[in-house]
Protein backbone atom coordinates (compact mmCIF):
# COMPACT_ATOMS: atom_id res chain seq x y z
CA UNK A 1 -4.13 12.49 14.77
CA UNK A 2 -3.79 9.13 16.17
CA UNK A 3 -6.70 7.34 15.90
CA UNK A 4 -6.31 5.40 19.31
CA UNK A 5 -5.70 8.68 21.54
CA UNK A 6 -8.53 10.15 19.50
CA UNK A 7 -11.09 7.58 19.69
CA UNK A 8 -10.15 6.63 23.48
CA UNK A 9 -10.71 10.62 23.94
CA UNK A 10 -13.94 10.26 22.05
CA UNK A 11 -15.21 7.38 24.41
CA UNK A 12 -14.69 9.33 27.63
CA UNK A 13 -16.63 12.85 26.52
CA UNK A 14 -19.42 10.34 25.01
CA UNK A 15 -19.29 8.40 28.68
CA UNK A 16 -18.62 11.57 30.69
CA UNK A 17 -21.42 12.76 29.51
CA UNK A 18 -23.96 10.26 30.31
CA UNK A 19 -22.46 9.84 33.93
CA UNK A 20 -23.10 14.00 33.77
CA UNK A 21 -26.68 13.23 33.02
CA UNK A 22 -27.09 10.66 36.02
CA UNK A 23 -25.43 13.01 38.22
CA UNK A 24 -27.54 16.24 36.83
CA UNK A 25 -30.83 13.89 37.78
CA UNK A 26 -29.47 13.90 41.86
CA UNK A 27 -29.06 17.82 41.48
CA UNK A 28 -31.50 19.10 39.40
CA UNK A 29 -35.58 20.01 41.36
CA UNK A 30 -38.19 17.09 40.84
CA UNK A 31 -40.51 19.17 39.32
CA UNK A 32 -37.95 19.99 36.22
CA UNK A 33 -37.89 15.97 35.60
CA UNK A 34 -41.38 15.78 35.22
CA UNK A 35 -43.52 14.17 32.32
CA UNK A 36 -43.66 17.32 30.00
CA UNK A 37 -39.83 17.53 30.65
CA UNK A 38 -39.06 14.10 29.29
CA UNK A 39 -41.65 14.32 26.52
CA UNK A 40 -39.25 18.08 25.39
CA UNK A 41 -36.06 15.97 26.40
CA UNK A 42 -36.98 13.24 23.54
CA UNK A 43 -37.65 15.98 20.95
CA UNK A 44 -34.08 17.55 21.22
CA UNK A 45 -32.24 14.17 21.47
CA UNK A 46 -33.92 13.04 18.90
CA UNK A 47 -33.07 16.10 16.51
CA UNK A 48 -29.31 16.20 17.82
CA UNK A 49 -29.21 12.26 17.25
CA UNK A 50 -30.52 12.83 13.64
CA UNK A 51 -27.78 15.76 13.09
CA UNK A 52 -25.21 13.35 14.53
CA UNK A 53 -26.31 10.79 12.15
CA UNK A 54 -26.24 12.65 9.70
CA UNK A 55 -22.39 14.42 10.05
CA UNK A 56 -20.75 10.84 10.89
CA UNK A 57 -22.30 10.02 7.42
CA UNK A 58 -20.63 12.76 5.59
CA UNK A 59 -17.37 11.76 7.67
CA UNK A 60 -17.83 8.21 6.95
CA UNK A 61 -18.05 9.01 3.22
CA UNK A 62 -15.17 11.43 3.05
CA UNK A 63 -13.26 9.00 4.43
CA UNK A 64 -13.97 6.21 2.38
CA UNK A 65 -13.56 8.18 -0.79
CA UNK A 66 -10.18 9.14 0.03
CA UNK A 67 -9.55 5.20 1.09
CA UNK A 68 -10.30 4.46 -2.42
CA UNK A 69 -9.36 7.18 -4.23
CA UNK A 70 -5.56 6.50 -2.72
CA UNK A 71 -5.73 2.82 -3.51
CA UNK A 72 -6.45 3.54 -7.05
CA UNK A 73 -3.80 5.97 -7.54
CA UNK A 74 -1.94 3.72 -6.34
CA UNK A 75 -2.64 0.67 -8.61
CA UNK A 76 -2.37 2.98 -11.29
CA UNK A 77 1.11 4.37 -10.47
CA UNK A 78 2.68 0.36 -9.90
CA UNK A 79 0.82 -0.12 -13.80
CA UNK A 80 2.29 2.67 -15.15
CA UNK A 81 5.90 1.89 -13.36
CA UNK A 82 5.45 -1.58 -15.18
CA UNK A 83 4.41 -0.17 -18.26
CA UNK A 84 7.65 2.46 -18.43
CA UNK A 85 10.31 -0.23 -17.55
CA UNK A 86 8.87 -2.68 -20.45
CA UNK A 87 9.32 0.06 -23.05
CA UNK A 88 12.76 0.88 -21.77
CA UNK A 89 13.69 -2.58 -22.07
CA UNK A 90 11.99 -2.54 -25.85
CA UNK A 91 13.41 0.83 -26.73
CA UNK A 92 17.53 -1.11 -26.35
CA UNK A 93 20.33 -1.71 -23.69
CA UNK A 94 21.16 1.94 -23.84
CA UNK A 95 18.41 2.35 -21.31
CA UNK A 96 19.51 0.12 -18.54
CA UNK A 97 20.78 2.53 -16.12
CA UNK A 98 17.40 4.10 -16.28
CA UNK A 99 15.59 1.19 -15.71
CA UNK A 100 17.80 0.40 -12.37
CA UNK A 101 16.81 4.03 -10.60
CA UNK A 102 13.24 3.60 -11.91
CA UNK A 103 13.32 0.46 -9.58
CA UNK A 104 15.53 2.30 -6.96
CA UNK A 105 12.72 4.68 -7.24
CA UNK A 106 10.20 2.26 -6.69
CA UNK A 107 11.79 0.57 -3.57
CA UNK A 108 12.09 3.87 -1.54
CA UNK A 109 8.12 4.44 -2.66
CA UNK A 110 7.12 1.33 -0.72
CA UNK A 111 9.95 1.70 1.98
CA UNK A 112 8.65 5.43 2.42
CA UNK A 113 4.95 4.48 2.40
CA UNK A 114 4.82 1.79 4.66
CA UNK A 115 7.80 3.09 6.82
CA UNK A 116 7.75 1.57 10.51
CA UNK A 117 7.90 4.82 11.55
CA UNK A 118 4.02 6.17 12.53
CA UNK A 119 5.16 9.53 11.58
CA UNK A 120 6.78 8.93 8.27
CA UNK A 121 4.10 6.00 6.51
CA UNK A 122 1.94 7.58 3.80
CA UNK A 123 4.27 10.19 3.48
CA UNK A 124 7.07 10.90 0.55
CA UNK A 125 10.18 13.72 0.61
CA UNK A 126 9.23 16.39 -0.82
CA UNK A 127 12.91 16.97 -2.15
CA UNK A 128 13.72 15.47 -5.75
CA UNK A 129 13.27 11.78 -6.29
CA UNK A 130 14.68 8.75 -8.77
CA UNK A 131 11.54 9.22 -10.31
CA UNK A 132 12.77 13.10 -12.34
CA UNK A 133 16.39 11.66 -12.67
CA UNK A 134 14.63 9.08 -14.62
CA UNK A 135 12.69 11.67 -16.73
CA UNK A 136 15.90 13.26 -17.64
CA UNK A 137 17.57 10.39 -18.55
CA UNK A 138 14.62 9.54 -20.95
CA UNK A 139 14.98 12.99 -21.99
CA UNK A 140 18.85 12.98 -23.02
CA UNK A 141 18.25 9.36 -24.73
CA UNK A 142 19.21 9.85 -28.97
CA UNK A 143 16.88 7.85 -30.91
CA UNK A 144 18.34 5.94 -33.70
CA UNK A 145 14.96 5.25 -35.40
CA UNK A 146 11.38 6.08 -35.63
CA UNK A 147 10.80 2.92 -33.88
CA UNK A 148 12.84 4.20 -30.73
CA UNK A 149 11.43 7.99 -31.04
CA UNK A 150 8.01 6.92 -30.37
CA UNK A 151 9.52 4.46 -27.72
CA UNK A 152 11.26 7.79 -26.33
CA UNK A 153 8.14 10.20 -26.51
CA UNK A 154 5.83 7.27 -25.03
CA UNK A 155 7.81 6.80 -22.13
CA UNK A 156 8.37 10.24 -21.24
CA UNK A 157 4.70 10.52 -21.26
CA UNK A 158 4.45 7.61 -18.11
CA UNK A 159 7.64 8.99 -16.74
CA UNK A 160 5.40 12.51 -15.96
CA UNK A 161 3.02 10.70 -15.02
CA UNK A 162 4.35 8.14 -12.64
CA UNK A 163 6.48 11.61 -10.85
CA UNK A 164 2.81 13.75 -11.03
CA UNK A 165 1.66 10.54 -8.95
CA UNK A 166 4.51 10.43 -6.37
CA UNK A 167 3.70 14.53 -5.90
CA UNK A 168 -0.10 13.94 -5.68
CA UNK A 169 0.87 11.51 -2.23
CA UNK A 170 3.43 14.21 -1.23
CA UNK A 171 0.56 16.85 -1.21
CA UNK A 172 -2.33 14.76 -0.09
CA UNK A 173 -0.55 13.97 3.44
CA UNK A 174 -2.92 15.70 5.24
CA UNK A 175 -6.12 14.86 6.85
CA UNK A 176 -9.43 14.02 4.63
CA UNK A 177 -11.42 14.79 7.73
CA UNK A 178 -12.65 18.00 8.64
CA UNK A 179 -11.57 18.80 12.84
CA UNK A 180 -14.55 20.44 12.88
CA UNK A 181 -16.96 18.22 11.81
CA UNK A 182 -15.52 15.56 14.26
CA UNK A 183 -15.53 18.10 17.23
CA UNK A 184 -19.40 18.96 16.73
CA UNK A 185 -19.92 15.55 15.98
CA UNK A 186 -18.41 14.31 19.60
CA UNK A 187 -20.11 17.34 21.31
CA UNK A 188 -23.90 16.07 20.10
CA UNK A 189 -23.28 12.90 20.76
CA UNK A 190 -22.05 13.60 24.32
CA UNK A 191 -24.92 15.87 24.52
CA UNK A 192 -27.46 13.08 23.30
CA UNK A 193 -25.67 10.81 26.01
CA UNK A 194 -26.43 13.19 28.95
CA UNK A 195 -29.99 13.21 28.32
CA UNK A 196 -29.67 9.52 27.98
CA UNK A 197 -27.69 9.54 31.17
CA UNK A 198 -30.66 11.89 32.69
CA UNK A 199 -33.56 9.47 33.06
CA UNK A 200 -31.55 6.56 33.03
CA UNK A 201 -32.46 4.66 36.47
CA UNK A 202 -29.45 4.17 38.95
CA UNK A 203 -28.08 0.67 38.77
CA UNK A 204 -25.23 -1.03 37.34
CA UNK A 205 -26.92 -2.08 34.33
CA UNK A 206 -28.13 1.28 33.01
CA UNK A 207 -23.99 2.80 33.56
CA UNK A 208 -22.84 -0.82 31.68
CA UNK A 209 -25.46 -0.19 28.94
CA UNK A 210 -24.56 3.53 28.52
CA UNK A 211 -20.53 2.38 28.64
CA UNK A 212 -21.07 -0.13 25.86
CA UNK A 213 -23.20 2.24 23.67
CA UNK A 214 -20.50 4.74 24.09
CA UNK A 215 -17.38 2.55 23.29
CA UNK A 216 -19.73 1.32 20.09
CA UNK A 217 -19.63 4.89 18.62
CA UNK A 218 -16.01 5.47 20.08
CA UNK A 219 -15.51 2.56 17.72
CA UNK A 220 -17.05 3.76 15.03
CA UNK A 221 -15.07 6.87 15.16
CA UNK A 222 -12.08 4.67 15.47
CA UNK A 223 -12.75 3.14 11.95
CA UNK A 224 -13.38 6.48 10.27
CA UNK A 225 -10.36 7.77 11.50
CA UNK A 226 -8.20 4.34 10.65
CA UNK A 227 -9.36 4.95 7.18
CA UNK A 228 -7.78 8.39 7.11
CA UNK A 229 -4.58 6.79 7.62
CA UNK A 230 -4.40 4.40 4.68
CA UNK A 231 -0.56 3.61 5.65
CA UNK A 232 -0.79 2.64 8.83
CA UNK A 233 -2.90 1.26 11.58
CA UNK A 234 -5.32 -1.60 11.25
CA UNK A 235 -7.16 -0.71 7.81
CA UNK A 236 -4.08 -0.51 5.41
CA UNK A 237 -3.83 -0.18 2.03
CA UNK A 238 -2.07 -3.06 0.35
CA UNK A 239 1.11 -2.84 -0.79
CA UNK A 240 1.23 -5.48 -3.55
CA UNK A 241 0.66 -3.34 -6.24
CA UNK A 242 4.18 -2.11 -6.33
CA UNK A 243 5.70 -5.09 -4.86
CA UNK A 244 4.95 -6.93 -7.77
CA UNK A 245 5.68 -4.10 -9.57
CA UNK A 246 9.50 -3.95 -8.11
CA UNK A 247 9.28 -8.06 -8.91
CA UNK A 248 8.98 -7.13 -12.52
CA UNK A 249 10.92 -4.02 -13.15
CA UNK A 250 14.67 -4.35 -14.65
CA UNK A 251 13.82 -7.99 -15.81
């Protein structure tokens, strides 16, 4: 989903329905916008404004948690990429080779990631990477020591980890919001906008009023949504982690 389509969508069913609540008002018989009306009116917006509250909260926090929870991973993969090519530089010269596709490896991470291309960022191939031809050369390294078989075993043990990383971003591609929730969220608040829309009085300050509150929550939705693409867009995670990481690896 791109958040810009999405969110301008957003704004015009919020919008369209308030101008369907001013127009409803020049339709609809005098005696069904009467006092009791309004006072019934105010009871349902106010328990669809409450449900809307509370579903853009559960959005906003689903959201956010995958935000963080990719920016962590991440950190912790650019450590752990660090951590591998310093004990391949301990373990002896033998290992060099490796040490140039683990930073081959980490290149095409952060040229993948952050690709220009909207459709590719945040995404990786889901064929094999440098990342298992690393493993195996790990794997097919002859220790001449004890000193270099714990060397060998350690760095196996990052090397799995570093490729279980790279597979955790090539299976968490999709989107950490629920379509649902977002449609019902968009059709109470358009709803809560045509009763708004309804008794608002005819002038061009109660449309301008109703067309800022709208683009406010269109922007809100914009934000949520930005933060489901942690690649691209305007709310990015950084990509320093592993561009220091590629400024330390095969030194």
């Amino acid at each position: 989903m791109d958040p810009v389509e999405v969110s301008a969508t957003i704004f015009l069913c919020i919008f369209g329905g308030a101008l369907l609540g001013m127009w409803l008002r020049n339709v609809l018989p005098e005696h069904h916008l009467d006092t009791e009306t309004k006072d019934v009116m105010k009871l349902g917006a106010g328990l669809v404004g409450t449900m809307a509250a509370l579903l853009l909260g559960l959005l906003v926090a689903s959201a956010k948690s995958s935000y963080d929870s990719t920016s962590s991973e991440l950190a912790q993969m650019a450590a752990n990429a660090i951590l591998l090519d310093r004990m391949l530089a301990h373990y002896g010269p033998e290992t060099k080779e490796i040490r140039v596709v683990l930073k081959t490896a980490a290149t095409g991470t952060v040229d993948r990631l952050w690709s220009k291309n909207s459709n590719e960022a945040g995404t990786l191939s889901s064929q094999s990477s440098p990342t298992e031809v690393v493993l195996t050369g790990i794997q097919q390294l002859t220790p001449a020591n004890s000193y270099q078989r714990a060397i060998q075993a350690q760095a196996e043990s990052l090397a799995l980890s570093v490729g279980q990383m790279r597979w955790l971003f090539f299976e968490q591609r999709g989107s950490a919001i629920s379509v649902p929730f977002l449609v019902v969220v968009v059709f109470w608040l358009s709803v809560l906008f045509m009763s708004f829309g309804l008794f608002a009085p005819h002038n061009a300050t109660a449309v301008v009023t109703l067309m800022v509150s709208a683009l406010a929550v269109a922007g809100a939705l914009f934000l949520i949504l930005e933060l489901d693409h942690p690649f691209s867009g305007l709310i990015q995670i950084s990509s320093e982690p592993l561009r220091n990481a590629l400024s330390i690896l095969g030194r």
